[in-house]
C-alpha atoms as a PDB file:
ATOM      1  CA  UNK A   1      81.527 123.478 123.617  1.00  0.00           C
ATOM      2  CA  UNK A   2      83.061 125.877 120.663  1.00  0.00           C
ATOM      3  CA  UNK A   3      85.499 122.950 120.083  1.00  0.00           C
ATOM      4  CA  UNK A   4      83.021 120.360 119.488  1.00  0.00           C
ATOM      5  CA  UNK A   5      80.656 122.286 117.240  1.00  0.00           C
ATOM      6  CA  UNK A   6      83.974 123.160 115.199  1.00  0.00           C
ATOM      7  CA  UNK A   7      84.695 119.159 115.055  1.00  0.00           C
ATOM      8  CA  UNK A   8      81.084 118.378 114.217  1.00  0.00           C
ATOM      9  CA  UNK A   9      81.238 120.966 111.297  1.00  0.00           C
ATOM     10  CA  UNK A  10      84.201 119.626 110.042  1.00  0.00           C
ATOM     11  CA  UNK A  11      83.693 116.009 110.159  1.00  0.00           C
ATOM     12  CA  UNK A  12      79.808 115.523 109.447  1.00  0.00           C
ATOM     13  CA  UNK A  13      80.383 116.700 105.489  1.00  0.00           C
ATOM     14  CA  UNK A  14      83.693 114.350 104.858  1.00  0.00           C
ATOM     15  CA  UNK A  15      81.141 111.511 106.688  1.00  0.00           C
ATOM     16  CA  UNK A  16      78.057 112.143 105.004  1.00  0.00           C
ATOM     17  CA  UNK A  17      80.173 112.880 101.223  1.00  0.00           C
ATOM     18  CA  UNK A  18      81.751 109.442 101.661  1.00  0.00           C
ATOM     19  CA  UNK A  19      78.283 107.449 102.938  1.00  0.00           C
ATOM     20  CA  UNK A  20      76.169 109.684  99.437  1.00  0.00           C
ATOM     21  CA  UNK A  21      79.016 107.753  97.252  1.00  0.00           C
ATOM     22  CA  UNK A  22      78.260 104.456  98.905  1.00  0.00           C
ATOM     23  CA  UNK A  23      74.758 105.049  98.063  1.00  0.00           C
ATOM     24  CA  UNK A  24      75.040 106.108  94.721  1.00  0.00           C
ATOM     25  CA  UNK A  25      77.664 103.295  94.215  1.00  0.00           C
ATOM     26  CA  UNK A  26      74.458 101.098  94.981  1.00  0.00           C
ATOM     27  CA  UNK A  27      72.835 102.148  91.773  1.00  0.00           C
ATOM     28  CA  UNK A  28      75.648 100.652  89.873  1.00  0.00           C
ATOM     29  CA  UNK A  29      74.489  96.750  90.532  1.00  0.00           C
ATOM     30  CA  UNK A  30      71.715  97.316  88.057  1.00  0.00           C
ATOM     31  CA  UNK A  31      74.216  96.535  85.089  1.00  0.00           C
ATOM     32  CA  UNK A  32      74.094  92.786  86.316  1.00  0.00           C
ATOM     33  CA  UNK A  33      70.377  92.431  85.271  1.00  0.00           C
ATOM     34  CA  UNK A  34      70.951  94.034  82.176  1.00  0.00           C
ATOM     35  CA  UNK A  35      73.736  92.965  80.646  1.00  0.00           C
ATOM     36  CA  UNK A  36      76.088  89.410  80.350  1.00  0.00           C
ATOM     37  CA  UNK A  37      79.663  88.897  80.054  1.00  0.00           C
ATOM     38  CA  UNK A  38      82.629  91.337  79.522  1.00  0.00           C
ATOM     39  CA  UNK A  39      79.755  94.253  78.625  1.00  0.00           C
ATOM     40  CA  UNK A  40      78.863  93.594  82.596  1.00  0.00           C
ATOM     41  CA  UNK A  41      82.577  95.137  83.410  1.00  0.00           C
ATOM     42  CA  UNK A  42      82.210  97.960  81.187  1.00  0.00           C
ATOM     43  CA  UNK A  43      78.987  99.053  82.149  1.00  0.00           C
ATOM     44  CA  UNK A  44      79.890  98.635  85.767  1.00  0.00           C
ATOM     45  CA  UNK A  45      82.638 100.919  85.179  1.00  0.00           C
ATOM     46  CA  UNK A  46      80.145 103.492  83.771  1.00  0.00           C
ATOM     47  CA  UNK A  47      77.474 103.271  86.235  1.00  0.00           C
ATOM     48  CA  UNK A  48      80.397 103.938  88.917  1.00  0.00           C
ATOM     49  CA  UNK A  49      81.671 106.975  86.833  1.00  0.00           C
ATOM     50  CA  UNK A  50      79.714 109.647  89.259  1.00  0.00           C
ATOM     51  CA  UNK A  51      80.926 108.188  91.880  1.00  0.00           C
ATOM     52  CA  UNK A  52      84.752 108.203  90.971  1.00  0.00           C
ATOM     53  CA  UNK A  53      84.264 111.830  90.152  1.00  0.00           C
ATOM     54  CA  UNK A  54      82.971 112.902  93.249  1.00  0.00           C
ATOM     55  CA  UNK A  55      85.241 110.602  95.288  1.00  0.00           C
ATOM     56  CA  UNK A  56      87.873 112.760  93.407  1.00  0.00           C
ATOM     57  CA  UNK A  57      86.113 115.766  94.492  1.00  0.00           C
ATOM     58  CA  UNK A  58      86.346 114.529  98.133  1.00  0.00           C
ATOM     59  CA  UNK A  59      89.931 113.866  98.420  1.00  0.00           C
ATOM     60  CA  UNK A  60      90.369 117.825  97.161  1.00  0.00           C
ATOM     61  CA  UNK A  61      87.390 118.729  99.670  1.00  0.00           C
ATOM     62  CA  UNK A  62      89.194 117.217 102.165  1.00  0.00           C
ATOM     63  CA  UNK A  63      91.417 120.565 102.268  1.00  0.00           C
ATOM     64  CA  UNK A  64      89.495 123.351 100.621  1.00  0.00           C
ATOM     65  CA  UNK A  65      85.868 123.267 102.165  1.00  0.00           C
ATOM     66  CA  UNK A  66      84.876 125.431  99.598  1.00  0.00           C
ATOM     67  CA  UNK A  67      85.744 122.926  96.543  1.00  0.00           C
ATOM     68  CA  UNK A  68      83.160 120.505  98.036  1.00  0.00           C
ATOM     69  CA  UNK A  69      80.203 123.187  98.837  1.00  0.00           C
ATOM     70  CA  UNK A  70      80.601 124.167  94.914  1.00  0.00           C
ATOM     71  CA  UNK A  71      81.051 120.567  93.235  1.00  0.00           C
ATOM     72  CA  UNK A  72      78.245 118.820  96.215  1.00  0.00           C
ATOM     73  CA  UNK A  73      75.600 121.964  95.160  1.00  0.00           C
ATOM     74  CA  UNK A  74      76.599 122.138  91.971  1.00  0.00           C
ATOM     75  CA  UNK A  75      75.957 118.274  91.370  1.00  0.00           C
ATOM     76  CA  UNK A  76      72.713 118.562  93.138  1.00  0.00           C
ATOM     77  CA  UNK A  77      71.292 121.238  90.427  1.00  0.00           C
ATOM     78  CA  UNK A  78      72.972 119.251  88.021  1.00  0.00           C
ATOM     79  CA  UNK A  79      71.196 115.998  88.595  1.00  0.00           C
ATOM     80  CA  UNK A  80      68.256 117.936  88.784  1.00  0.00           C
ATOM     81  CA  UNK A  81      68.433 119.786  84.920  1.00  0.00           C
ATOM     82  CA  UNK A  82      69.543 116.438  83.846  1.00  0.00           C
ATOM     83  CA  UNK A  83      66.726 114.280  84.475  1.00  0.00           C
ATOM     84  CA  UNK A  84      64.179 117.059  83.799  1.00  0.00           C
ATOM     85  CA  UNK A  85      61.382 118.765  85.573  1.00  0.00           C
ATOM     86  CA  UNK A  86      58.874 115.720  84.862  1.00  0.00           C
ATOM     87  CA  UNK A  87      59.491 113.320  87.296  1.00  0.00           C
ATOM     88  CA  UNK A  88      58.325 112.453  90.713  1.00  0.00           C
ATOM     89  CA  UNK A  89      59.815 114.501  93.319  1.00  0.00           C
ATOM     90  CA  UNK A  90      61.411 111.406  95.538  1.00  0.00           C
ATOM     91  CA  UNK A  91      64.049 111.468  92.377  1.00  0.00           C
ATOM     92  CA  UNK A  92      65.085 115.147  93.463  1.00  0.00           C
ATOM     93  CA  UNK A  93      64.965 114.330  97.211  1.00  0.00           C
ATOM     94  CA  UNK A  94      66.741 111.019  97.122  1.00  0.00           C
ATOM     95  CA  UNK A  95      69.534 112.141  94.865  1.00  0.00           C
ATOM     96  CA  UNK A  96      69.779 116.392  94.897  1.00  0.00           C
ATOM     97  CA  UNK A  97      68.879 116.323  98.542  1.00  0.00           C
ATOM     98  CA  UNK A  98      72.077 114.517 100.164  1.00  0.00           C
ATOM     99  CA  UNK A  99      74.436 116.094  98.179  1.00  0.00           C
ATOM    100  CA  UNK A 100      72.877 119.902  98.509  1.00  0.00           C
ATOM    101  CA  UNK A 101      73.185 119.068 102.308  1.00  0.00           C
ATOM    102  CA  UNK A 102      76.733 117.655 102.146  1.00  0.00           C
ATOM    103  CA  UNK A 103      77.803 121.187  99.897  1.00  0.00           C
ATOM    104  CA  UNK A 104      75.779 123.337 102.367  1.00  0.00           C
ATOM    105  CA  UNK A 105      78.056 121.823 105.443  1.00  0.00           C
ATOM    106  CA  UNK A 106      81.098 121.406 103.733  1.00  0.00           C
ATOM    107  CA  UNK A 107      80.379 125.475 103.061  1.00  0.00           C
ATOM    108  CA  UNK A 108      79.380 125.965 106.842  1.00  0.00           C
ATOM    109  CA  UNK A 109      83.053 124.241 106.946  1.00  0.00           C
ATOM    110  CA  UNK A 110      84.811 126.653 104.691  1.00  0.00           C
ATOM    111  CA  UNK A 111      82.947 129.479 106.942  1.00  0.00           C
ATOM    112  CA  UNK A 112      83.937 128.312 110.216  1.00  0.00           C
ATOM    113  CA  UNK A 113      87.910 128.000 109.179  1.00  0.00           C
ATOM    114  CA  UNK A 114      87.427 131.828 108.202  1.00  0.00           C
ATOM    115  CA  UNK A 115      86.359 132.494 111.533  1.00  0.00           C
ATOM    116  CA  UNK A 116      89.173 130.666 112.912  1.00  0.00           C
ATOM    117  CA  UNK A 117      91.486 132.331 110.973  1.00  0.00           C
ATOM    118  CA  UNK A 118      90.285 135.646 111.317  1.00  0.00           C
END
């Protein structure tokens, strides 16, 4: 039973980071109703730029736990000062809310190895 919970912590952050990219990713087909041409490409690119920056954040996750708890939280209360305090609250759920749950198990993650170790 201990082996399975330890396998459930450790793979349900690394599952849920990489399916919160994909979503995000989503957000990036907006450029095609805005803009025509080569300025499709570049804004494409920029849309995507979270996304590359936390799939970076993944790969190094992937190994230290705690890199992903502090980048997935820390993007969550980033999001959150960024678009301000005056919009509706699905903004904060749909975008804070999968990535504060992704950092909180990738540091249940980090916690568990320590146990192991210890």
């Amino acid at each position: 039973m201990e082996k399975k919970i330890n396998r459930f912590i450790y793979w349900t952050p690394r599952i849920l980071s990489i399916a919160f990219i994909l979503f995000l990713s989503l957000f990036a087909f907006d450029v095609f109703e805005e803009y025509s041409g080569w300025q499709v490409i570049l804004g494409f690119l920029i849309h995507l730029l979270p996304s590359f920056i936390l799939l970076a954040v993944i790969l190094i996750a992937w190994k230290y736990d705690l890199v992903g708890a502090i980048a997935f939280l820390g993007s969550a209360v980033f999001y959150v000062f960024m678009v301000g305090f005056d919009r509706p609250w699905s903004w904060y759920i749909g975008i804070s809310g999968p990535a504060a749950v992704v950092g909180i198990l990738f540091f249940l993650s980090w916690l568990q190895k320590r146990k192991n170790e210890a």
